[in-house]
Protein backbone atom coordinates (compact mmCIF):
# COMPACT_ATOMS: atom_id res chain seq x y z
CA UNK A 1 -79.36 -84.66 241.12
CA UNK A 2 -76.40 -87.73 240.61
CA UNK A 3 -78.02 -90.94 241.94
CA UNK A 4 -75.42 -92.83 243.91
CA UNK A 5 -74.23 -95.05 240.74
CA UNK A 6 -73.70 -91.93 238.92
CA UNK A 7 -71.50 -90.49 241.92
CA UNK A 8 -67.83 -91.89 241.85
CA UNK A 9 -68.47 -94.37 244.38
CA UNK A 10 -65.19 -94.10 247.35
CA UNK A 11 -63.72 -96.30 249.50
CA UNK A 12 -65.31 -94.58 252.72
CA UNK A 13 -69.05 -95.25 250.80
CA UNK A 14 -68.32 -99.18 250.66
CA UNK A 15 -65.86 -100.00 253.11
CA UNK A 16 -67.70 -102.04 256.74
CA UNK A 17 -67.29 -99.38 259.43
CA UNK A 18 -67.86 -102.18 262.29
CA UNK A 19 -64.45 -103.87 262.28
CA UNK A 20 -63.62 -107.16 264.05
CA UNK A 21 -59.81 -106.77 265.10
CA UNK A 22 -57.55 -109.17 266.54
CA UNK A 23 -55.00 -108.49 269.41
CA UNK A 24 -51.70 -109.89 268.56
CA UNK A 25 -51.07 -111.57 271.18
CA UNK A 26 -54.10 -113.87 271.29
CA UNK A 27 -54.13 -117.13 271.11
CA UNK A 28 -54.74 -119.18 267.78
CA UNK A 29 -57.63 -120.77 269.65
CA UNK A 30 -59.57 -117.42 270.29
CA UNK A 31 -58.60 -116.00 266.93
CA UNK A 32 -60.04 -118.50 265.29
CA UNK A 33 -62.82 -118.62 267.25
CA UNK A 34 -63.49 -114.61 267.03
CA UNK A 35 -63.37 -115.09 263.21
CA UNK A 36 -66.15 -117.78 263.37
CA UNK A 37 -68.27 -116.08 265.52
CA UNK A 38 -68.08 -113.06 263.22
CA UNK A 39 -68.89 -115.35 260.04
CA UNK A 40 -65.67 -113.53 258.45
CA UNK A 41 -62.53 -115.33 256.79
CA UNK A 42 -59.89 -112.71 257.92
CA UNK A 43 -59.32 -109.95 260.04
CA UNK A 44 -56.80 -106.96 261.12
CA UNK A 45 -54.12 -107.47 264.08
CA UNK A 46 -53.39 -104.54 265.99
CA UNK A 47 -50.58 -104.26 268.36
CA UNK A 48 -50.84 -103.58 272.40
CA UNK A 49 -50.85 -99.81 271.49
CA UNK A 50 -54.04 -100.19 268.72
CA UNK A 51 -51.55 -100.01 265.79
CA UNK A 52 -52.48 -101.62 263.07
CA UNK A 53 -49.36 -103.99 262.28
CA UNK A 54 -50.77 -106.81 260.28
CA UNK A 55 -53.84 -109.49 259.00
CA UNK A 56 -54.87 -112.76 260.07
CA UNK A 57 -57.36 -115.25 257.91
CA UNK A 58 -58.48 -118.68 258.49
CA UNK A 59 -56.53 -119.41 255.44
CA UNK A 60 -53.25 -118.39 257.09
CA UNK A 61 -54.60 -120.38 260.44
CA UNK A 62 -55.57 -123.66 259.09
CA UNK A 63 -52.61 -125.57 257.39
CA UNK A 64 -50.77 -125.09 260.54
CA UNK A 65 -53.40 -126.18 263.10
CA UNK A 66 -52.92 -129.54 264.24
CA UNK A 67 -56.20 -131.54 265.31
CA UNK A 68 -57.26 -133.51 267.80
CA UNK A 69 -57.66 -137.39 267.06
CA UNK A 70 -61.38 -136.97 266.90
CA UNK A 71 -61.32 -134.23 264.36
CA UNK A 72 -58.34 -136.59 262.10
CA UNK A 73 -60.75 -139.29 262.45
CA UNK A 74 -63.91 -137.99 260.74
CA UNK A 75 -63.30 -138.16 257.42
CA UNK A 76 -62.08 -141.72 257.52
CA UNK A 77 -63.52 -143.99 255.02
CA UNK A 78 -65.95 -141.91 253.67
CA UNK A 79 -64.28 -142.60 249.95
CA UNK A 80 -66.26 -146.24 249.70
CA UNK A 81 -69.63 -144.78 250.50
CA UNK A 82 -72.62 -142.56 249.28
CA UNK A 83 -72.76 -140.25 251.55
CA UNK A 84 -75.92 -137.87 251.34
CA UNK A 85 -75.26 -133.65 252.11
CA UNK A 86 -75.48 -133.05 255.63
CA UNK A 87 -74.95 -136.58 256.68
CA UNK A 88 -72.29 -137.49 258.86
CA UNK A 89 -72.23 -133.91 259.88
CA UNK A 90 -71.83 -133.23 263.65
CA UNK A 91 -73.48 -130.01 264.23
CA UNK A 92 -71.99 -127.10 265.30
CA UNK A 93 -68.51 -127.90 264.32
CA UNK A 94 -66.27 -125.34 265.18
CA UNK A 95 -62.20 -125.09 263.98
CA UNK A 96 -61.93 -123.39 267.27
CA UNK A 97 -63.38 -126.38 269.09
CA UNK A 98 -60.52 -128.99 267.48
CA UNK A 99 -57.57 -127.37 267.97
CA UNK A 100 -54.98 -128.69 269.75
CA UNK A 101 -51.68 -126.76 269.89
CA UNK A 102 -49.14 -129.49 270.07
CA UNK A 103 -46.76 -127.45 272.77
CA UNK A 104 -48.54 -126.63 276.18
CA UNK A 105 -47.53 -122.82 275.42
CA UNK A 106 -50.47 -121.39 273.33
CA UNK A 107 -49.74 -120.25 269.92
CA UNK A 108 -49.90 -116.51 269.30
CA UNK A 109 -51.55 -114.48 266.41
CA UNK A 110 -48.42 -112.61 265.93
CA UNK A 111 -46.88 -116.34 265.02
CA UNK A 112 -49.06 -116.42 261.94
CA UNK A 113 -50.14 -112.97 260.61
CA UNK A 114 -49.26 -111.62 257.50
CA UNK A 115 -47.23 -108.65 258.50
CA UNK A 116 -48.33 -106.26 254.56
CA UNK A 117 -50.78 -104.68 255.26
CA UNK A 118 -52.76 -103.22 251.92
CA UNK A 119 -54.58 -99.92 252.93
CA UNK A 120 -56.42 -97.75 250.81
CA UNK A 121 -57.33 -94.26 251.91
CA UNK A 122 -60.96 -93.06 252.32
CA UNK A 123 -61.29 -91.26 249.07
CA UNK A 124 -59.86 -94.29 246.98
CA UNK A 125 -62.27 -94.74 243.62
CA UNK A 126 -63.90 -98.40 244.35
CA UNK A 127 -62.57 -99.58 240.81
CA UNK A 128 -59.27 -98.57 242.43
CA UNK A 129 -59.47 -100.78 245.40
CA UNK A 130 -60.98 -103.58 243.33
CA UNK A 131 -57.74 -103.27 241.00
CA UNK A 132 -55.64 -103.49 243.97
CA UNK A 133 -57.57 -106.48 245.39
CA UNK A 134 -57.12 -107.82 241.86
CA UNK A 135 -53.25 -106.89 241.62
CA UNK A 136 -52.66 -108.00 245.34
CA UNK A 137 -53.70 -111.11 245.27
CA UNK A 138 -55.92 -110.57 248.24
CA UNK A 139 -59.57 -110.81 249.72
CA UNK A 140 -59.52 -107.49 252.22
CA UNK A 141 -57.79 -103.92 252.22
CA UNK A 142 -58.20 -101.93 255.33
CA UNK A 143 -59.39 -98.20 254.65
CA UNK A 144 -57.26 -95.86 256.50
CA UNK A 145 -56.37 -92.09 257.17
CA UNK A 146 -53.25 -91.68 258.55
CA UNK A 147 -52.28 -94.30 261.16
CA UNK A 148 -56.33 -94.73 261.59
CA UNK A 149 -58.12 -98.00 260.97
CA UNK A 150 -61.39 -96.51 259.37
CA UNK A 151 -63.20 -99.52 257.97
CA UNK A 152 -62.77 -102.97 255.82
CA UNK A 153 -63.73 -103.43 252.14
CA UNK A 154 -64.12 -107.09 251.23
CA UNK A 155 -64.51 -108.66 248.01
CA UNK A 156 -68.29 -109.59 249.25
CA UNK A 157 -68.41 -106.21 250.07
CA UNK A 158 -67.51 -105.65 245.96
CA UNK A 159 -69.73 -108.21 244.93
CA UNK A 160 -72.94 -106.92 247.01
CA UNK A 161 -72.39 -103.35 245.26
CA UNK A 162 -72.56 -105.16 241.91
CA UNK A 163 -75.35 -106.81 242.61
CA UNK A 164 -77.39 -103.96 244.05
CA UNK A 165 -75.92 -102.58 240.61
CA UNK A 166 -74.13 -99.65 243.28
CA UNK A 167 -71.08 -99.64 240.98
C-alpha cells in the first residue's frame, strides 16, 4: 500500500475546498474587511453570475487606500524613540476600519482586481502548481474544472505539506 507521500500528490489533495470569494462589485471597505476577517492576503472575484473573472489581495488594495488623519498620524515621530514590540499599538487595528475613500462614491473591487486569473485543474501534480506559483510570480492559483471554482492552493498551503513532509 503507497502512503500518501509516495502517491503523486494533486492539486484536488492540497488545494482549501472552503473558499472566501469576493463579489465584484463590493466595496473596497468590505473587501478588505472580508479578507481580514478570514486571516487571508487575497481572494477570488466572481462576477454577478458566479463567474470567476479575477483576484483581489491586500497587496493590490493597500497602496491605493487613502487614510484617515488618525491612521497618517500614528507613525509620527516614532524615528527618535525606543519603542518596545507591542507598544504604541492600538488594539484591534483594522485596514478596514481606516479607510477613507476620498470621493463620496465607494470604490469597487472590480476597480482594483487583477483581471489573470492562474487556474490549475484538479489533477495538476503539486510540483506543477508550485512551478507555476514560482514562474507566475504569484501567492494563489485557483483549482478549477471547467468554468468551476473547486478550491485555492496557497503557498502556506505548499509550505504546510512540506512541513508535514506530505510532498
Amino acid at each position: 500500500m503507497k502512503t500518501r507521500k509516495e502517491k503523486l500528490l494533486t492539486a484536488a489533495d492540497l488545494m482549501q475546498k472552503k473558499v472566501v470569494c469576493i463579489d465584484a462589485g463590493a466595496s473596497v471597505e468590505e473587501a478588505v474587511g472580508a479578507l481580514e476577517d478570514a486571516g487571508i492576503g487575497g481572494a477570488p472575484v466572481l462576477d454577478a453570475r458566479g463567474k470567476l473573472i479575477g483576484v483581489i489581495s491586500l497587496r493590490d488594495l493597500a497602496p491605493r487606500a487613502r487614510f484617515t488623519e488618525r491612521e497618517a498620524s500614528r507613525g509620527k515621530d516614532w524615528g527618535d524613540e525606543d519603542l518596545q514590540i507591542g507598544e504604541g499599538i492600538e488594539e484591534d487595528i483594522s485596514m478596514a476600519d481606516d479607510y477613507s475613500p476620498g470621493s463620496s462614491a465607494p470604490e469597487q473591487v472590480r476597480d482594483y482586481m487583477s483581471s489573470g486569473v492562474v487556474s490549475v485543474p484538479p489533477d495538476l501534480p503539486i510540483r506543477d502548481v508550485a512551478a507555476r506559483l514560482v514562474k507566475e510570480k504569484i501567492h494563489r492559483v485557483f483549482v478549477v474544472d471547467g468554468n468551476k471554482l473547486l478550491g485555492v492552493i496557497s503557498t502556506f498551503d505548499l509550505a504546510r505539506a512540506v512541513a508535514e513532509d506530505l510532498v
